[in-house]
C-alpha atoms as a PDB file:
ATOM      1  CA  UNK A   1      26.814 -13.200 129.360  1.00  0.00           C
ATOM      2  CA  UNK A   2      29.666 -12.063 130.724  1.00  0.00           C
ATOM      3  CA  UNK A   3      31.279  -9.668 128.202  1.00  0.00           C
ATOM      4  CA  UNK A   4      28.035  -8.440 125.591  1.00  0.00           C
ATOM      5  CA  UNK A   5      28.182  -5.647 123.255  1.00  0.00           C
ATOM      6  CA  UNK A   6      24.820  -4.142 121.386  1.00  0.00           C
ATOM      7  CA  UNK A   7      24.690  -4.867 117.531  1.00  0.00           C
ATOM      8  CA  UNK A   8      25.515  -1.392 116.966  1.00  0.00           C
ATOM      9  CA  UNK A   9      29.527  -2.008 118.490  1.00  0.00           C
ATOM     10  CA  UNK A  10      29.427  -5.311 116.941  1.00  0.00           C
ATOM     11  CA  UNK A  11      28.744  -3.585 113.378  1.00  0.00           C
ATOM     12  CA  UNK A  12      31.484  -0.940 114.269  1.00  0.00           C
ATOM     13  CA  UNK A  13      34.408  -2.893 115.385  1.00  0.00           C
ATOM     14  CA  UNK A  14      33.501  -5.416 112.218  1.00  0.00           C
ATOM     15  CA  UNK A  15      33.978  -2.288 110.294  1.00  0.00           C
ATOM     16  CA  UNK A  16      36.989  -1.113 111.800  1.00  0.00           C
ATOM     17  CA  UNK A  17      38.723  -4.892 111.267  1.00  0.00           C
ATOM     18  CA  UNK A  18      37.106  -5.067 107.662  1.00  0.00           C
ATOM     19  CA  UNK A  19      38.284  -1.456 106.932  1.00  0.00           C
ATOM     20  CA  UNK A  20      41.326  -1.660 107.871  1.00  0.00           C
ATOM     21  CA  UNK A  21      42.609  -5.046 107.364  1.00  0.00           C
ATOM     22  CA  UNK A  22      41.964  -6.049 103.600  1.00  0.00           C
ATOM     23  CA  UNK A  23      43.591  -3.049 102.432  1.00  0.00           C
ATOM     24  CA  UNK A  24      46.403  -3.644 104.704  1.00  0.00           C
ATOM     25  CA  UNK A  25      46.578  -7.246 102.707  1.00  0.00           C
ATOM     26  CA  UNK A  26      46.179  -5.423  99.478  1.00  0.00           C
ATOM     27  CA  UNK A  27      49.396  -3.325 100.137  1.00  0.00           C
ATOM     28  CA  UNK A  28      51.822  -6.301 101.606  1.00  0.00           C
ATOM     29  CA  UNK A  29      50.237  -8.153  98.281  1.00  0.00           C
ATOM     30  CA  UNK A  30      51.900  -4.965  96.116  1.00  0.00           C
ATOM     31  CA  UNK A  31      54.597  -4.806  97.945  1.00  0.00           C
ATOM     32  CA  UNK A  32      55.825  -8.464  96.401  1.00  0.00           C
ATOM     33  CA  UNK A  33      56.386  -6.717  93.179  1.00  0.00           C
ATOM     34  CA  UNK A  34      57.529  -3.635  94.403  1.00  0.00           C
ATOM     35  CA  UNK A  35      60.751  -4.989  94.931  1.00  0.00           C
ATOM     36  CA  UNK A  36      62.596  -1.340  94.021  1.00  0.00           C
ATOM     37  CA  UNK A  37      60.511   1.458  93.439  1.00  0.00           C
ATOM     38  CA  UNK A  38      61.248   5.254  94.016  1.00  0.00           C
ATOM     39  CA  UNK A  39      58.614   6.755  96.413  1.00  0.00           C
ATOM     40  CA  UNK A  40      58.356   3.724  98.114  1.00  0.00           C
ATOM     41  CA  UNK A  41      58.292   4.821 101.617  1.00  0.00           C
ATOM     42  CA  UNK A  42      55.774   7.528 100.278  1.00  0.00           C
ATOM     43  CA  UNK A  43      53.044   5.272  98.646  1.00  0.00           C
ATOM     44  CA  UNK A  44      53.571   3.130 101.886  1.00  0.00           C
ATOM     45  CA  UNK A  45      52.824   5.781 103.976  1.00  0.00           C
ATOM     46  CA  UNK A  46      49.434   6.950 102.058  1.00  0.00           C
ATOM     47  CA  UNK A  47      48.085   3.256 101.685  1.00  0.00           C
ATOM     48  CA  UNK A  48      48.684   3.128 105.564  1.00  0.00           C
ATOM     49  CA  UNK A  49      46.692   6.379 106.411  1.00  0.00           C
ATOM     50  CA  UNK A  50      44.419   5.438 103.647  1.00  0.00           C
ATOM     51  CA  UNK A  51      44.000   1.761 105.523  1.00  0.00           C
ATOM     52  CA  UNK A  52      43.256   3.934 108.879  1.00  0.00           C
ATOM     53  CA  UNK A  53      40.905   6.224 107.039  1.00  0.00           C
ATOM     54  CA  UNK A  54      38.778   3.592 105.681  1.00  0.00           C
ATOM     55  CA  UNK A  55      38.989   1.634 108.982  1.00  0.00           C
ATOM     56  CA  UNK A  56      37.549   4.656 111.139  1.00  0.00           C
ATOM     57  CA  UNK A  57      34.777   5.382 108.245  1.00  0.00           C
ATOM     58  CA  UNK A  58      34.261   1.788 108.487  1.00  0.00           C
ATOM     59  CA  UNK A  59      33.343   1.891 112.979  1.00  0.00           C
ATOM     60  CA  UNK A  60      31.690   5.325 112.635  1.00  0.00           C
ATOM     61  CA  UNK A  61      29.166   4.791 109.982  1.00  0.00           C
ATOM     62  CA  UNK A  62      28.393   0.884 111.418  1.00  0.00           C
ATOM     63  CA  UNK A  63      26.357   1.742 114.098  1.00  0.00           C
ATOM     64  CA  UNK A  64      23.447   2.321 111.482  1.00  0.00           C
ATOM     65  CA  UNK A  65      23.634  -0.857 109.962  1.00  0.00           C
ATOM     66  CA  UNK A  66      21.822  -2.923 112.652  1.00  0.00           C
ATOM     67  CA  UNK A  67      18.726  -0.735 111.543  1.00  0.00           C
ATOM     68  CA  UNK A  68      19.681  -1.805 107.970  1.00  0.00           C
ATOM     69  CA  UNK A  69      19.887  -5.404 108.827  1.00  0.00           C
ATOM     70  CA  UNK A  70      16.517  -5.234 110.897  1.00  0.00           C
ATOM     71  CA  UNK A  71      15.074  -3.332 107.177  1.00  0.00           C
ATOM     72  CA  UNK A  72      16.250  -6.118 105.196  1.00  0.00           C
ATOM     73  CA  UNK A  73      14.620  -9.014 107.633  1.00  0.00           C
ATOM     74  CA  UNK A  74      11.378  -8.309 106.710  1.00  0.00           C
ATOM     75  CA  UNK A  75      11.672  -9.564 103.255  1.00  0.00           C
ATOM     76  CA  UNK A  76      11.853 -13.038 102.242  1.00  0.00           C
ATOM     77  CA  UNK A  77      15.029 -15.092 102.255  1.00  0.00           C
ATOM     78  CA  UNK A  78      16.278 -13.756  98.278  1.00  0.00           C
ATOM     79  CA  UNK A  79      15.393 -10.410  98.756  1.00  0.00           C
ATOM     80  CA  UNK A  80      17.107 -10.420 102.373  1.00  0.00           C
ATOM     81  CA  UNK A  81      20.322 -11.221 100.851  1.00  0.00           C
ATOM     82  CA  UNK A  82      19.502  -8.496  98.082  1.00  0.00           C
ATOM     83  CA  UNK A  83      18.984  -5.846 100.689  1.00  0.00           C
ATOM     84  CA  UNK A  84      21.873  -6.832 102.449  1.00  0.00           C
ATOM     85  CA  UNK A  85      24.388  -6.635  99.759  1.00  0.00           C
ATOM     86  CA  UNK A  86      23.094  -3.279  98.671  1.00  0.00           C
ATOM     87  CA  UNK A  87      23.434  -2.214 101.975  1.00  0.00           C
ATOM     88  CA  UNK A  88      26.949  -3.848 102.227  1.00  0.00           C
ATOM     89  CA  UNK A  89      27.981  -2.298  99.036  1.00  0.00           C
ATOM     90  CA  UNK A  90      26.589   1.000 100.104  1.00  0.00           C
ATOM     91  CA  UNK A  91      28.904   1.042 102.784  1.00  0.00           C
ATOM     92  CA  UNK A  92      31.930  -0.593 101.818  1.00  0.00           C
ATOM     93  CA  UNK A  93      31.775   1.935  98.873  1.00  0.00           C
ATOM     94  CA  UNK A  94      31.449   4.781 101.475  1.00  0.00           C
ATOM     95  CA  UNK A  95      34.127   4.024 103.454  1.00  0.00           C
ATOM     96  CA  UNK A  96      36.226   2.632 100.637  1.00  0.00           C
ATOM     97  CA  UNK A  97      36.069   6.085  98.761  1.00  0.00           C
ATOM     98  CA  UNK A  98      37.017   8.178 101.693  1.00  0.00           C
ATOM     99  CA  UNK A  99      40.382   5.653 102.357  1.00  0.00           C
ATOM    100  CA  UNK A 100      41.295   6.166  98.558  1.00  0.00           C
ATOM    101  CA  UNK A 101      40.933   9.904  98.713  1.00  0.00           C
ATOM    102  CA  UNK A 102      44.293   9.812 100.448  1.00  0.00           C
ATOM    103  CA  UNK A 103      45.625   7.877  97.669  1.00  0.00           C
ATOM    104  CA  UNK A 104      46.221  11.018  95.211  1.00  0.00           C
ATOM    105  CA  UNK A 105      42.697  11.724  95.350  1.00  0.00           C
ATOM    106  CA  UNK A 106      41.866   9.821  92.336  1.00  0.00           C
ATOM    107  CA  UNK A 107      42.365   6.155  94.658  1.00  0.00           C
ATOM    108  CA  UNK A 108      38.534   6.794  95.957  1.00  0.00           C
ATOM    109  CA  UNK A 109      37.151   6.056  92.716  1.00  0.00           C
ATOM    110  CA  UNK A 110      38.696   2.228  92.925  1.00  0.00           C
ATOM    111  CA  UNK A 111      39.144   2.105  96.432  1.00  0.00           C
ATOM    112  CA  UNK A 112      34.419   2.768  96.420  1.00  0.00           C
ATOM    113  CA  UNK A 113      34.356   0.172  93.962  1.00  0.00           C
ATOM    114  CA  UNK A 114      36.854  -2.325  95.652  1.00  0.00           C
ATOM    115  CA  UNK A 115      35.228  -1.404  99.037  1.00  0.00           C
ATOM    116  CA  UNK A 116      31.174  -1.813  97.105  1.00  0.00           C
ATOM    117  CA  UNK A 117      32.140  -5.565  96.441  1.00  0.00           C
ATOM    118  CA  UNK A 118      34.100  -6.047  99.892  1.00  0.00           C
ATOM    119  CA  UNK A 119      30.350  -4.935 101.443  1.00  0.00           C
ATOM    120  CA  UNK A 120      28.230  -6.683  99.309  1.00  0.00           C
ATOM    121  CA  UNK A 121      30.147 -10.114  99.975  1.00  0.00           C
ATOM    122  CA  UNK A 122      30.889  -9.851 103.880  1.00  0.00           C
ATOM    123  CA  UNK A 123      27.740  -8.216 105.283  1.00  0.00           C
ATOM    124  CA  UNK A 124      25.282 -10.608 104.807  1.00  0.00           C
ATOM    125  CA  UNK A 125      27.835 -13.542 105.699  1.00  0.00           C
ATOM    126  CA  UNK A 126      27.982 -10.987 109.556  1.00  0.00           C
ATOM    127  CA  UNK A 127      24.748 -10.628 109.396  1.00  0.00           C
ATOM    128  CA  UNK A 128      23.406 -14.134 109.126  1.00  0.00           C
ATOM    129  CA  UNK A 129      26.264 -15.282 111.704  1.00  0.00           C
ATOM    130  CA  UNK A 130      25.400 -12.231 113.982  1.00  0.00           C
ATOM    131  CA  UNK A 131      21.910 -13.244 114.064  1.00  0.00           C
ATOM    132  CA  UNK A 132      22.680 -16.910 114.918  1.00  0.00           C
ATOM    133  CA  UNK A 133      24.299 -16.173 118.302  1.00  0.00           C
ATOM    134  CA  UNK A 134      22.976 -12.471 119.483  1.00  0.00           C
ATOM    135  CA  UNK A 135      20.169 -13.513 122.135  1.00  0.00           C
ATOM    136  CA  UNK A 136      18.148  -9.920 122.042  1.00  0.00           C
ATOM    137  CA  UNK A 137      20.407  -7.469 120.683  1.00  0.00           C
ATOM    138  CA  UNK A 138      23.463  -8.574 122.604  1.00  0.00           C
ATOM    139  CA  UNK A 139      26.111 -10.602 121.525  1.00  0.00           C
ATOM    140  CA  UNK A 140      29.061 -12.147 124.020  1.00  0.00           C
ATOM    141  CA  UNK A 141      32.391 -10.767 122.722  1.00  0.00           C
ATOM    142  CA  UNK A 142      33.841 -14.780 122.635  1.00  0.00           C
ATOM    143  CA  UNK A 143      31.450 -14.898 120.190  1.00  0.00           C
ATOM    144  CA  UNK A 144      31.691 -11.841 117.865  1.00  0.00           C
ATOM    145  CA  UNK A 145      35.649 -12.202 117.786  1.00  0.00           C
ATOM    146  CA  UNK A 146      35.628 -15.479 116.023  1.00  0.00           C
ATOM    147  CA  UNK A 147      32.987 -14.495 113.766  1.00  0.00           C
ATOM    148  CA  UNK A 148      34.618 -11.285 112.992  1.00  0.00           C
ATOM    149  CA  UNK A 149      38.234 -12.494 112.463  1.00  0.00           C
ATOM    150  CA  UNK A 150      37.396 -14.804 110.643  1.00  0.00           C
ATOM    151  CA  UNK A 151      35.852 -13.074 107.759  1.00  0.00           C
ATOM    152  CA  UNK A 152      38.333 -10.709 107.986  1.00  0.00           C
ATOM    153  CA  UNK A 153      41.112 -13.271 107.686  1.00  0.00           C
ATOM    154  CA  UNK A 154      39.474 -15.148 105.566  1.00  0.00           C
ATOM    155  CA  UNK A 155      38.978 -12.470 103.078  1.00  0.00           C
ATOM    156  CA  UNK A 156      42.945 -10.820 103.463  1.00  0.00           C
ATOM    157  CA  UNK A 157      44.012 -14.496 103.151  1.00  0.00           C
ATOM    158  CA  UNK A 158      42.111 -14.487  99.706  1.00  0.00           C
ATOM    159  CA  UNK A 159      43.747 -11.627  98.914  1.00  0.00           C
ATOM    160  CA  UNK A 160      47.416 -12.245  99.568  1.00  0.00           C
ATOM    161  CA  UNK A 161      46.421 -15.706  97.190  1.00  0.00           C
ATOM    162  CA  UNK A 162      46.916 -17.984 100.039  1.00  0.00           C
END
């Protein structure tokens, strides 16, 4: 390998680019029919900080969700993908509720239950991809990229209704 990263870095950046990225669709999505709003620039501005917000929640707290992944391998292959959404949801709703307190406070409620279903859908998708190519507990970075992007794109293209 010439470029490997741990499962814990993996987990982070995925959560960084998963944090940050779908709300970043979400607002370019409103922005369509936003055509001439007062406050603009100011709801911009808060859906930006609250895109960064959940996108640094989202690389901090995934360095513990290798040891959530390894939890949920024990268990046969329905009850994997069980544990794996409940541990996607748990922290897509974490990080999605922290973004959305910047949104007048009152954003973390939908922005924990937007991020819950964001979790629950892409985690075990990373996980069962992740454990194709890792070899140990390493993972070449011309490997995780694709992987990574591609959810991520894939999901922000759903978004934006392409």
């Amino acid at each position: 390998m010439t470029s490997p990263i741990d499962s814990r870095k993996a987990y982070s950046y995925f959560g960084l680019m998963i944090g940050s990225l779908p709300p970043l669709a979400m607002l370019f999505n409103w922005i369509g029919g936003l055509a001439r709003v007062d406050g603009l620039f100011v709801l911009l501005l808060l859906t930006t900080v609250a895109a960064g917000a959940t996108g640094a929640v989202g690389y901090s707290t995934g360095r513990y969700i290798p040891a959530a992944v390894k939890y949920a391998s024990r268990f046969g292959f329905p009850n994997h993908l069980l544990f794996l959404s409940m541990f996607g949801f748990a922290w897509g709703a974490i990080s999605g509720a922290i973004g959305g307190l910047f949104l007048f406070v009152i954003g973390a409620v939908p922005g924990s239950i937007v991020g819950g279903v964001v979790g629950a859908t892409v985690l075990p998708v990373l996980a069962t991809l992740h454990s194709l190519m890792r070899r140990g507990d390493l993972i070449e970075m011309k490997h995780f990229l694709p992987i990574s992007f591609g959810i991520t794109l894939t999901l922000c293209a759903f978004i934006l209704g392409l």
